[in-house]
PDB file of N, CA and C in Angstrom:
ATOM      1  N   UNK A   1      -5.127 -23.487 -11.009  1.00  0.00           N
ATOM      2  CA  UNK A   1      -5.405 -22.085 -11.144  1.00  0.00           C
ATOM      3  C   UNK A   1      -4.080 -21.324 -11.164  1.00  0.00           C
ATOM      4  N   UNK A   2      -3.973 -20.253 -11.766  1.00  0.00           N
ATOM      5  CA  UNK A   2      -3.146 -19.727 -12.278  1.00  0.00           C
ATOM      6  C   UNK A   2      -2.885 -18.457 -11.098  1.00  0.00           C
ATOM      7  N   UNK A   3      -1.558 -18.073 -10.245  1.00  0.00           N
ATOM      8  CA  UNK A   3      -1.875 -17.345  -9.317  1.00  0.00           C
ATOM      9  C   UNK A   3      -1.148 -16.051 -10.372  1.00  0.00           C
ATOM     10  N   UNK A   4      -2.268 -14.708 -10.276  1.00  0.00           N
ATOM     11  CA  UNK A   4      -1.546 -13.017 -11.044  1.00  0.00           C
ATOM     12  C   UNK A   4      -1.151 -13.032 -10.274  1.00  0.00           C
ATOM     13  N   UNK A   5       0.098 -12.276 -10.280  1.00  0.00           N
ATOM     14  CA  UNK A   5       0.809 -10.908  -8.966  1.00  0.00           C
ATOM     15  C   UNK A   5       0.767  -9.782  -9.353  1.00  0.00           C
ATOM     16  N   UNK A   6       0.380  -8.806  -8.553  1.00  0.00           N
ATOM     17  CA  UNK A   6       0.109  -7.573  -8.696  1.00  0.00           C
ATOM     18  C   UNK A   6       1.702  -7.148  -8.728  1.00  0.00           C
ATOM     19  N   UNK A   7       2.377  -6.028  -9.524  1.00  0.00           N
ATOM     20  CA  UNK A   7       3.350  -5.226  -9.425  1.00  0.00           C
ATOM     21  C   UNK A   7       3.003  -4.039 -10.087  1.00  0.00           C
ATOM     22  N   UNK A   8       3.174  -3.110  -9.608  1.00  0.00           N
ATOM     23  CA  UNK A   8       2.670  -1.889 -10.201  1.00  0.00           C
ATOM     24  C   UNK A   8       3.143  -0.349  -9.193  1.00  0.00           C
ATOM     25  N   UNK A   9       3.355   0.664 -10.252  1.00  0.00           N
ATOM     26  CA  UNK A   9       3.761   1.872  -9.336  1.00  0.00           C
ATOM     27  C   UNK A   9       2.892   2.791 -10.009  1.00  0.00           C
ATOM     28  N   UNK A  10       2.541   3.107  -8.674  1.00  0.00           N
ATOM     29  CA  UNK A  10       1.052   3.980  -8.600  1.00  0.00           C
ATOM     30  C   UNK A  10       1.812   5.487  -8.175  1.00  0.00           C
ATOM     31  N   UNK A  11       1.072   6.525  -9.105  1.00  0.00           N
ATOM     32  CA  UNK A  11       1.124   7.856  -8.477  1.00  0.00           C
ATOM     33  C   UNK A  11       0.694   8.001  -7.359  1.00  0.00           C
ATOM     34  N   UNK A  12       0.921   8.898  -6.112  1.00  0.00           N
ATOM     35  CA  UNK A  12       0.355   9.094  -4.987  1.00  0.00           C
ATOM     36  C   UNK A  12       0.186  10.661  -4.982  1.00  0.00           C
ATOM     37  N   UNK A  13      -0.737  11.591  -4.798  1.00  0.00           N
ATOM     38  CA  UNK A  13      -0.760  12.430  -4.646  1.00  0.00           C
ATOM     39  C   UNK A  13      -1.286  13.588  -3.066  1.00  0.00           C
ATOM     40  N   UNK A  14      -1.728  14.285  -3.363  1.00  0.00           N
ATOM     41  CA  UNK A  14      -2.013  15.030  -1.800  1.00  0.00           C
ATOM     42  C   UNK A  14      -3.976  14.840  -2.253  1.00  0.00           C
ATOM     43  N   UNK A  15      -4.469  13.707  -2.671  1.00  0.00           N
ATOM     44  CA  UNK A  15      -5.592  13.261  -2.257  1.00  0.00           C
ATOM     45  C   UNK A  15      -5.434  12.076  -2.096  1.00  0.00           C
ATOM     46  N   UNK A  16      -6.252  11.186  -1.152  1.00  0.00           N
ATOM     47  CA  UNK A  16      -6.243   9.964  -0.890  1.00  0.00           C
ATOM     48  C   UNK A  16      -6.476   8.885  -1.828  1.00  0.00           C
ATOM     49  N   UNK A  17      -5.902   7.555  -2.114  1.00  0.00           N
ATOM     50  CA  UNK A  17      -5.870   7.043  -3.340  1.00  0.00           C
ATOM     51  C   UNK A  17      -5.910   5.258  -3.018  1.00  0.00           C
ATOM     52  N   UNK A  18      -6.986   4.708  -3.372  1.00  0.00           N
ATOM     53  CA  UNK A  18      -6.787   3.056  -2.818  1.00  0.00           C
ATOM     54  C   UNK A  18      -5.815   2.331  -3.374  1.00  0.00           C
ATOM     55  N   UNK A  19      -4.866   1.884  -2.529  1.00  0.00           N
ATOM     56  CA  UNK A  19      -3.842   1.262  -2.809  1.00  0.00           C
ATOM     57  C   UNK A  19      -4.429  -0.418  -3.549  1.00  0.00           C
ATOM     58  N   UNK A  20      -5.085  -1.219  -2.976  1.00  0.00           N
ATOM     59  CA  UNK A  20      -5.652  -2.203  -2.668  1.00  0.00           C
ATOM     60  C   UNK A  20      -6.659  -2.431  -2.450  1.00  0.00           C
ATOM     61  N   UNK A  21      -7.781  -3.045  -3.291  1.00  0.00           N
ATOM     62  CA  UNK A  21      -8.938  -3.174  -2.484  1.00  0.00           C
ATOM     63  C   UNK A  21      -9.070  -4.341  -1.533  1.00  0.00           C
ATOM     64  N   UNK A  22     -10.182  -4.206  -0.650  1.00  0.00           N
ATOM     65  CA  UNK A  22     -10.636  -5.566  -0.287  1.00  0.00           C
ATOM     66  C   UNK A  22     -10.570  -6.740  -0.708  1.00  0.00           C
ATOM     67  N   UNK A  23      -9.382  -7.662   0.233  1.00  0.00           N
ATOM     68  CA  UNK A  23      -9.349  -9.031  -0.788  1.00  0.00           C
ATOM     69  C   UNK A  23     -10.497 -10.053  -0.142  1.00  0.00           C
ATOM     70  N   UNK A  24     -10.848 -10.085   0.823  1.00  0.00           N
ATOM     71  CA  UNK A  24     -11.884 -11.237   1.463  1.00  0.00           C
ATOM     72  C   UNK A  24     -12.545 -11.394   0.268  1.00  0.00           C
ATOM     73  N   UNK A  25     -13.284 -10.876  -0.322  1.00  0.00           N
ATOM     74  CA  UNK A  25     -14.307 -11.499  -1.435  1.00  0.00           C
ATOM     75  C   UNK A  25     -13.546 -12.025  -2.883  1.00  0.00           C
ATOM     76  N   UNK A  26     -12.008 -11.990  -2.797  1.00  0.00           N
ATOM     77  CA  UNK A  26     -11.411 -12.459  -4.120  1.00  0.00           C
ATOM     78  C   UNK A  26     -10.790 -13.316  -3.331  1.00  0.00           C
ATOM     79  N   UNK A  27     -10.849 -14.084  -2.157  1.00  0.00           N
ATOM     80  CA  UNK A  27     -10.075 -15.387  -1.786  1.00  0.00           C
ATOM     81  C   UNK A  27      -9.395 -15.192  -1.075  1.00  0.00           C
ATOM     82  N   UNK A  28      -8.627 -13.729  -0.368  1.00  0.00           N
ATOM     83  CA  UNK A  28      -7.378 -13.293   0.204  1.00  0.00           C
ATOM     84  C   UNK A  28      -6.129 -13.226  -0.074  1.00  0.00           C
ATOM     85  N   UNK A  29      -5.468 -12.631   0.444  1.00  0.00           N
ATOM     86  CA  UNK A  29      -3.992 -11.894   0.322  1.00  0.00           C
ATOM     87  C   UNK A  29      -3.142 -12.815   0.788  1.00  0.00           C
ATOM     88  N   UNK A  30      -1.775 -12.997   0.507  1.00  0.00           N
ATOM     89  CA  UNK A  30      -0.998 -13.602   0.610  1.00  0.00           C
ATOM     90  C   UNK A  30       0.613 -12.925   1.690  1.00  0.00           C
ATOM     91  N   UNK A  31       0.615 -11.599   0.666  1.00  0.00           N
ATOM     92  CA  UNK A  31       1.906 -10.600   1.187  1.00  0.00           C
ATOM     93  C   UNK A  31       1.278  -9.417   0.058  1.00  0.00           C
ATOM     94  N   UNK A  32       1.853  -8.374   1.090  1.00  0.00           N
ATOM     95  CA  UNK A  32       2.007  -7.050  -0.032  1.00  0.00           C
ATOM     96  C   UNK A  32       3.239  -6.468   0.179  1.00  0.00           C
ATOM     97  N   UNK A  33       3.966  -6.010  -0.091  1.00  0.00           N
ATOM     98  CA  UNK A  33       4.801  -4.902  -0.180  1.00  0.00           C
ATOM     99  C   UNK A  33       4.509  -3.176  -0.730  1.00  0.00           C
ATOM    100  N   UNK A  34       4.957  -2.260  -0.285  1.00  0.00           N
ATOM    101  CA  UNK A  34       4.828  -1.206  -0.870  1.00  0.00           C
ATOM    102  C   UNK A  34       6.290  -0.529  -0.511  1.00  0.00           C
ATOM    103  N   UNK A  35       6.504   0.313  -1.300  1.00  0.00           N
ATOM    104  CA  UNK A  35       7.732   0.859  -1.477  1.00  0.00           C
ATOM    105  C   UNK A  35       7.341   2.307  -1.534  1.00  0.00           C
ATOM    106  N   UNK A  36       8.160   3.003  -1.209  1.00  0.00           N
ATOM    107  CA  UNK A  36       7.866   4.850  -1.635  1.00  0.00           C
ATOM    108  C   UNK A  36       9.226   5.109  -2.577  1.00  0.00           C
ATOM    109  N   UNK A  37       8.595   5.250  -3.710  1.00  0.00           N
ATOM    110  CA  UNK A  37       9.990   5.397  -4.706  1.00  0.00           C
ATOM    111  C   UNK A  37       9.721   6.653  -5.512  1.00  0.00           C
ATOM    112  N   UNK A  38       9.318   7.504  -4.419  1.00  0.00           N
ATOM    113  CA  UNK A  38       9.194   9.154  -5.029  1.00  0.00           C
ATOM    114  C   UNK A  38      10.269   9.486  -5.388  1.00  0.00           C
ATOM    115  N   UNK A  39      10.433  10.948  -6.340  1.00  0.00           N
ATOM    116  CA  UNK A  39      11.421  11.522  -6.953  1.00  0.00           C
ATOM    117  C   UNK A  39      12.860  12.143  -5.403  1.00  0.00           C
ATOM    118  N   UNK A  40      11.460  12.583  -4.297  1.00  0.00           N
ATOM    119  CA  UNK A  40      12.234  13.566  -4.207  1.00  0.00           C
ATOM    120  C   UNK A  40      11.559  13.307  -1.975  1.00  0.00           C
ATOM    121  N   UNK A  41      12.954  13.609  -1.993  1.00  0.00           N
ATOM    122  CA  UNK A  41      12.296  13.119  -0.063  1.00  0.00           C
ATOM    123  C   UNK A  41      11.421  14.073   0.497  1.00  0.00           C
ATOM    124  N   UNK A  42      11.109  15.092   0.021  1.00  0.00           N
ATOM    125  CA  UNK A  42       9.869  15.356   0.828  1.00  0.00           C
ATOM    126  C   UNK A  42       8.517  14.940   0.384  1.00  0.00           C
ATOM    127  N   UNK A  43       8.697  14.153  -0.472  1.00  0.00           N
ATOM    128  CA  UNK A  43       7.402  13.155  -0.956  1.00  0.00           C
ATOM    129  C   UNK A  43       7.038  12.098   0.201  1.00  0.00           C
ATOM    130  N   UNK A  44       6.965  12.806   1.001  1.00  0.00           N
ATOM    131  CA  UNK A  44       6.713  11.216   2.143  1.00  0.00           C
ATOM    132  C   UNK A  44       5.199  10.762   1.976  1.00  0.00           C
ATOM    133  N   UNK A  45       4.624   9.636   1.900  1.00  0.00           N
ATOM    134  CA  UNK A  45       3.534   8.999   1.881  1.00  0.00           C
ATOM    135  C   UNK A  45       3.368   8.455   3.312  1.00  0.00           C
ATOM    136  N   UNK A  46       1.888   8.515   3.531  1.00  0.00           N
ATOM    137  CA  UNK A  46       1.170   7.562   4.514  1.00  0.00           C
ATOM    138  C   UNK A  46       0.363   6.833   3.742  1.00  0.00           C
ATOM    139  N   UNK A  47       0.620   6.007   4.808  1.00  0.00           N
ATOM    140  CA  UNK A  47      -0.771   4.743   4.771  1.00  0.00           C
ATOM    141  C   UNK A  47      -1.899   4.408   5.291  1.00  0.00           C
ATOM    142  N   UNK A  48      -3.431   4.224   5.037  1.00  0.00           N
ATOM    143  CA  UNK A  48      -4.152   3.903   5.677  1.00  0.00           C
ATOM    144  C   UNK A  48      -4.528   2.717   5.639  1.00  0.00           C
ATOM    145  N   UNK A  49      -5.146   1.727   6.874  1.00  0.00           N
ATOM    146  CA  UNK A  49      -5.512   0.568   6.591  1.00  0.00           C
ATOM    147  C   UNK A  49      -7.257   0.624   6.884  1.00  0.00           C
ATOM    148  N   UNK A  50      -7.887   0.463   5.613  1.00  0.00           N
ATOM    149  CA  UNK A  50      -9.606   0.266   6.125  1.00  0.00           C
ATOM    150  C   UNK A  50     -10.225   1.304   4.654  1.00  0.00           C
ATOM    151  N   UNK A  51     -11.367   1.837   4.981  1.00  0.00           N
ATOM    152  CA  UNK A  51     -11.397   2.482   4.138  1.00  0.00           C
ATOM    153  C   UNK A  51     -12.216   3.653   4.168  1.00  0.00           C
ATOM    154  N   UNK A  52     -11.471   4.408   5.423  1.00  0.00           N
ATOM    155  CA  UNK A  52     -11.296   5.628   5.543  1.00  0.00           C
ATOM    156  C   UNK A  52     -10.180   6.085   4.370  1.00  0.00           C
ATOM    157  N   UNK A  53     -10.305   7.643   4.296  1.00  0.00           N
ATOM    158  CA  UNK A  53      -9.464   8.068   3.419  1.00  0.00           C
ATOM    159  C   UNK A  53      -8.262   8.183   3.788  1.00  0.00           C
ATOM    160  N   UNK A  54      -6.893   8.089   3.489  1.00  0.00           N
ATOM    161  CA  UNK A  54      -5.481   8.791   4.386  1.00  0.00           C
ATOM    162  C   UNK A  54      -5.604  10.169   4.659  1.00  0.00           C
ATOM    163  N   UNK A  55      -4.806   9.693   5.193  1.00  0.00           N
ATOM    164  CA  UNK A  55      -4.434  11.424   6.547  1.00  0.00           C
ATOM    165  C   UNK A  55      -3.170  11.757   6.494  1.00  0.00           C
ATOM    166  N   UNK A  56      -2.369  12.515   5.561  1.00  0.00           N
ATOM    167  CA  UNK A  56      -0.895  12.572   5.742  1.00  0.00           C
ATOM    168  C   UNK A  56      -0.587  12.780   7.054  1.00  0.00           C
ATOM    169  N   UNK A  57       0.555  12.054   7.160  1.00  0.00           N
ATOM    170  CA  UNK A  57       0.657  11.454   8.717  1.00  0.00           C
ATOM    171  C   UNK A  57       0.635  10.886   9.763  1.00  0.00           C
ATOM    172  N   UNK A  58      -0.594  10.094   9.451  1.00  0.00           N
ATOM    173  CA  UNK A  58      -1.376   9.954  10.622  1.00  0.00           C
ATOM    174  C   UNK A  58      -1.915   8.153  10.161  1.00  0.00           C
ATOM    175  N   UNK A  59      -0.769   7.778  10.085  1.00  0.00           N
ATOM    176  CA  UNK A  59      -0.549   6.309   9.831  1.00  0.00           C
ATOM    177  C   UNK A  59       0.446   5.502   9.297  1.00  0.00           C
ATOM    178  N   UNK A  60       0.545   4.568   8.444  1.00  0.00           N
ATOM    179  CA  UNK A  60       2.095   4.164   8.577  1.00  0.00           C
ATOM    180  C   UNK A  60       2.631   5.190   7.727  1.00  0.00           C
ATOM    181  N   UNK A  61       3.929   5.520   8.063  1.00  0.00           N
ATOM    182  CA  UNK A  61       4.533   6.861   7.173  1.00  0.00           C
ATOM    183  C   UNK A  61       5.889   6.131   6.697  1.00  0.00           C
ATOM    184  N   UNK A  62       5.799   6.469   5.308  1.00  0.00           N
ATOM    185  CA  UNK A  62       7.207   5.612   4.362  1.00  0.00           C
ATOM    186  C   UNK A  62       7.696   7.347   3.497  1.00  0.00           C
ATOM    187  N   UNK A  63       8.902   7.527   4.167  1.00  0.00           N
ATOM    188  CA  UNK A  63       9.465   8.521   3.443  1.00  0.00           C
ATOM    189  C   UNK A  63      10.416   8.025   2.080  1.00  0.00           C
ATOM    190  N   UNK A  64      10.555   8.462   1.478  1.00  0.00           N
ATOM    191  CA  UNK A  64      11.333   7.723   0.110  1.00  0.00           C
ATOM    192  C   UNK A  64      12.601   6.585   0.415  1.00  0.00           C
ATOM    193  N   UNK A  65      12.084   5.687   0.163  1.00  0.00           N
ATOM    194  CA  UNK A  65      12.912   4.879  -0.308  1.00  0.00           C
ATOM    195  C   UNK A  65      12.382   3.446   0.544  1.00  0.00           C
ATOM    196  N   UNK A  66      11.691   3.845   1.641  1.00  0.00           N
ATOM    197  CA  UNK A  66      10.776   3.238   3.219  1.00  0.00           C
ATOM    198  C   UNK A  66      10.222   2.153   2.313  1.00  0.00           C
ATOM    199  N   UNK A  67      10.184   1.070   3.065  1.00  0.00           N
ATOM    200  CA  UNK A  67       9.189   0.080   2.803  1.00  0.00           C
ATOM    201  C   UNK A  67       8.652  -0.801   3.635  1.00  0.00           C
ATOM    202  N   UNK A  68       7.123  -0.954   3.497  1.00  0.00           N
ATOM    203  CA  UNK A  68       6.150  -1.504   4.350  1.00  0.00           C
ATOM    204  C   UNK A  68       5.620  -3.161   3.601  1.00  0.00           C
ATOM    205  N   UNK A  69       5.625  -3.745   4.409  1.00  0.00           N
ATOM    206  CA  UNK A  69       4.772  -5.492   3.878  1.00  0.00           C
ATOM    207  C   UNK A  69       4.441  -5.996   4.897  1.00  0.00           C
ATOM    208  N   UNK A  70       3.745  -6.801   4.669  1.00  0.00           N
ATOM    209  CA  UNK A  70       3.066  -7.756   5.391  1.00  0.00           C
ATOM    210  C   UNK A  70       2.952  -9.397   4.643  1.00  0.00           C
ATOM    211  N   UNK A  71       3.178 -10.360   5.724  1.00  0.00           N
ATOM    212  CA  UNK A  71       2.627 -11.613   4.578  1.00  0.00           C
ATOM    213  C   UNK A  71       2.401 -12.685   5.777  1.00  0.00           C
ATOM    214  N   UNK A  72       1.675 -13.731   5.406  1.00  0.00           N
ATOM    215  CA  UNK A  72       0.970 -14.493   6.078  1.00  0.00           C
ATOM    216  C   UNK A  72       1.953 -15.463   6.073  1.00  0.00           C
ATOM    217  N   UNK A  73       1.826 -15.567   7.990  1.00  0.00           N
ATOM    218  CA  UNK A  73       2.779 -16.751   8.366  1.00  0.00           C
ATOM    219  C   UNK A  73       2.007 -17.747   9.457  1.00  0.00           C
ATOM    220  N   UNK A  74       3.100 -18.349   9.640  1.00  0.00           N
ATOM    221  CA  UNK A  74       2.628 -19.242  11.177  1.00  0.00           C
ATOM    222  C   UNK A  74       1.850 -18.073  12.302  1.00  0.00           C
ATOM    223  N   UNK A  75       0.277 -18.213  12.390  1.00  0.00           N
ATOM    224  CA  UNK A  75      -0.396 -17.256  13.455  1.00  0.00           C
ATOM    225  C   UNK A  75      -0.029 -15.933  12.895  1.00  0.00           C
ATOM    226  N   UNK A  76       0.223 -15.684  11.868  1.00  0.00           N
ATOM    227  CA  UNK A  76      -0.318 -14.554  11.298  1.00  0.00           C
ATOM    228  C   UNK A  76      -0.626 -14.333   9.958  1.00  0.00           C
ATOM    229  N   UNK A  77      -2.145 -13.521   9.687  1.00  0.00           N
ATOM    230  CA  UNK A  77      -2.590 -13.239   8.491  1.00  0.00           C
ATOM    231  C   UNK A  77      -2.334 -11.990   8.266  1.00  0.00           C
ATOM    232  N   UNK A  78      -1.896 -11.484   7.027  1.00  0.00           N
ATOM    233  CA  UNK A  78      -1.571 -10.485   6.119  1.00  0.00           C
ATOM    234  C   UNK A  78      -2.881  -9.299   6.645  1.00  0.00           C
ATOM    235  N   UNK A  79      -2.830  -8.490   6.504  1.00  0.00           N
ATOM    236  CA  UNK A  79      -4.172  -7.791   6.241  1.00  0.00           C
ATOM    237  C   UNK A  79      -4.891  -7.832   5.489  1.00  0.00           C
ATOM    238  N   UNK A  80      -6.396  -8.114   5.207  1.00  0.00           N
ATOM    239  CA  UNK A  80      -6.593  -8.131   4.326  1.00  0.00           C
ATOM    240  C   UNK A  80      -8.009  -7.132   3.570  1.00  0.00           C
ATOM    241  N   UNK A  81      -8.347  -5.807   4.268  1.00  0.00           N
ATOM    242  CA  UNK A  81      -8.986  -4.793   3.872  1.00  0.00           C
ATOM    243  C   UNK A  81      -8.059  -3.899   2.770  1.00  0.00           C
ATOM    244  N   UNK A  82      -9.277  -3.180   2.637  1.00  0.00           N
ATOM    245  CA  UNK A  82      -8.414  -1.655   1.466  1.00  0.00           C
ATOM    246  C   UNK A  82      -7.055  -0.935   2.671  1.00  0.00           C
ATOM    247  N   UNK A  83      -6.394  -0.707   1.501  1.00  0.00           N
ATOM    248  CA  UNK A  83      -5.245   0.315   1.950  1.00  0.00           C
ATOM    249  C   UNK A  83      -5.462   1.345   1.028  1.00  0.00           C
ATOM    250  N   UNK A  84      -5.002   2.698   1.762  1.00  0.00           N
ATOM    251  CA  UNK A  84      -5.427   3.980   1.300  1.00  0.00           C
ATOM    252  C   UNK A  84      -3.467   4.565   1.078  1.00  0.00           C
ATOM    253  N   UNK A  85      -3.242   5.737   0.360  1.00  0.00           N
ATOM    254  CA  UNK A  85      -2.285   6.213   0.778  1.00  0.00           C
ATOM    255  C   UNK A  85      -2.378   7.784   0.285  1.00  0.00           C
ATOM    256  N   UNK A  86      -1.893   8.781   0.562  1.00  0.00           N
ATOM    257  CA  UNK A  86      -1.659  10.019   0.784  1.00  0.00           C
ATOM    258  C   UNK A  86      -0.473  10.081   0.260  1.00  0.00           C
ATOM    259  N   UNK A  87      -0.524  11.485  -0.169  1.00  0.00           N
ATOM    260  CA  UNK A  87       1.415  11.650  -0.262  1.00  0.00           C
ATOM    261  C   UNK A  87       1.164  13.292   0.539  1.00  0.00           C
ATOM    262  N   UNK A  88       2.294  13.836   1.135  1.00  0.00           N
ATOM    263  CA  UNK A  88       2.352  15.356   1.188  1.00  0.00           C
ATOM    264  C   UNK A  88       2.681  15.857   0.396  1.00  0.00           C
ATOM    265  N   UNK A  89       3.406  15.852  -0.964  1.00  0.00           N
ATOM    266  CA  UNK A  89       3.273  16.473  -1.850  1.00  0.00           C
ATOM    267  C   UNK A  89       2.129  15.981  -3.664  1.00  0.00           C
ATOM    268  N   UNK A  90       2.730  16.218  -4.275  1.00  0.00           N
ATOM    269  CA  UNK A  90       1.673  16.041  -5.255  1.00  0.00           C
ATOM    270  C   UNK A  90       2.700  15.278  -6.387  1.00  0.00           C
ATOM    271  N   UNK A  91       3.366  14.978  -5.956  1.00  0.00           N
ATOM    272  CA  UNK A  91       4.545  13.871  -6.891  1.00  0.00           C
ATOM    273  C   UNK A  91       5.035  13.211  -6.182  1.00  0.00           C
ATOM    274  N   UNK A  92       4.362  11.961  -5.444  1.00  0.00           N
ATOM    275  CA  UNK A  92       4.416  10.796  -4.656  1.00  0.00           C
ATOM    276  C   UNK A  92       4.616   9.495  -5.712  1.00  0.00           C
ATOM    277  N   UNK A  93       5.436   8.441  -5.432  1.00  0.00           N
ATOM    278  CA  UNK A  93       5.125   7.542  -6.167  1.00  0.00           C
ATOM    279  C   UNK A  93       5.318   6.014  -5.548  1.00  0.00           C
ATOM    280  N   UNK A  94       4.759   5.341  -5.429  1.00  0.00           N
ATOM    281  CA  UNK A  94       4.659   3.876  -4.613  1.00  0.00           C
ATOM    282  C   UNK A  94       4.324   2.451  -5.451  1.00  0.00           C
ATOM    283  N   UNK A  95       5.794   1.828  -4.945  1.00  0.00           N
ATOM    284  CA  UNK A  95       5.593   0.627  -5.750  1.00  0.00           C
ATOM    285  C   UNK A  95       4.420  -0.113  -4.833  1.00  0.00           C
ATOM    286  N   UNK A  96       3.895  -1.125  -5.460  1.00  0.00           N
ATOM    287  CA  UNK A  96       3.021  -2.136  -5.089  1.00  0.00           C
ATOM    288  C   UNK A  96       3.358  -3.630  -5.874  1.00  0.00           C
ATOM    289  N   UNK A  97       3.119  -4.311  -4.954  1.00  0.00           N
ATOM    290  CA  UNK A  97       3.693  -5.664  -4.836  1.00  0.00           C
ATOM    291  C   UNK A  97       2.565  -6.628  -3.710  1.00  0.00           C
ATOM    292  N   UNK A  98       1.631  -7.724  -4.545  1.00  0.00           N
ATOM    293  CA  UNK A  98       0.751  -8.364  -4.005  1.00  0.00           C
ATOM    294  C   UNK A  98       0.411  -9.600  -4.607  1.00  0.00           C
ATOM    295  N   UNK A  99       0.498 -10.628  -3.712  1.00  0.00           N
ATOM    296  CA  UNK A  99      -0.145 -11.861  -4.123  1.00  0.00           C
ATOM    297  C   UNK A  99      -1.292 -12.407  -3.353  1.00  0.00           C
ATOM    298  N   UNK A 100      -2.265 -13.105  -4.080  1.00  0.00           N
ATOM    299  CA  UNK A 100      -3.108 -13.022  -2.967  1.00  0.00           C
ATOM    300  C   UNK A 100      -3.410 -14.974  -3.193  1.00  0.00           C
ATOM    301  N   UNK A 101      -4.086 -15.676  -2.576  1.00  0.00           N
ATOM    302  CA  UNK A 101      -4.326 -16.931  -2.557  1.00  0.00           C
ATOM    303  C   UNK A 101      -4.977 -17.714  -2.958  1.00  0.00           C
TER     304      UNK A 101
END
């Protein structure tokens, strides 16, 4: 089987936006990365994990240039629900980076 990798940069704006869906039913996640590679630093993004909507603020917070991952090691698994993200302004932009198993 042939493993895709996700790479992709997603707009983020000041509504909540699924980064990721749910991998349990496609086999699971491997690692993600996300990056905040907005124009401009008051573009700060949050993150939500689940699938509630984001909350600017009010979860992992990557101000430009910030980067968040996760990946499955010895006694630990990746996350593997939806991630949400927010931006505070309305020209947010976030790399994404995912393999799953």
């Amino acid at each position: 089987m042939t493993e895709i990798p996700r790479n992709d940069a997603i707009p983020v704006t000041t509504t909540s936006t699924e980064l990721l869906q749910d991998a349990v039913g496609r086999g699971g996640r491997k690692i993600f990365v996300f990056r905040n590679n907005s124009p401009n630093a008051i573009d700060i993004i949050t993150l939500s994990f689940g699938t509630r909507a984001a909350i600017a603020g009010s979860g992992v917070i990557l101000r430009q240039n910030d980067q968040y991952g996760e990946a499955n090691g010895e006694g630990f698994k990746s996350w593997q629900g939806a991630i949400q993200a927010i931006c505070a302004t309305a020209n947010g932009s976030i790399s994404v980076m995912e393999r799953e198993e």
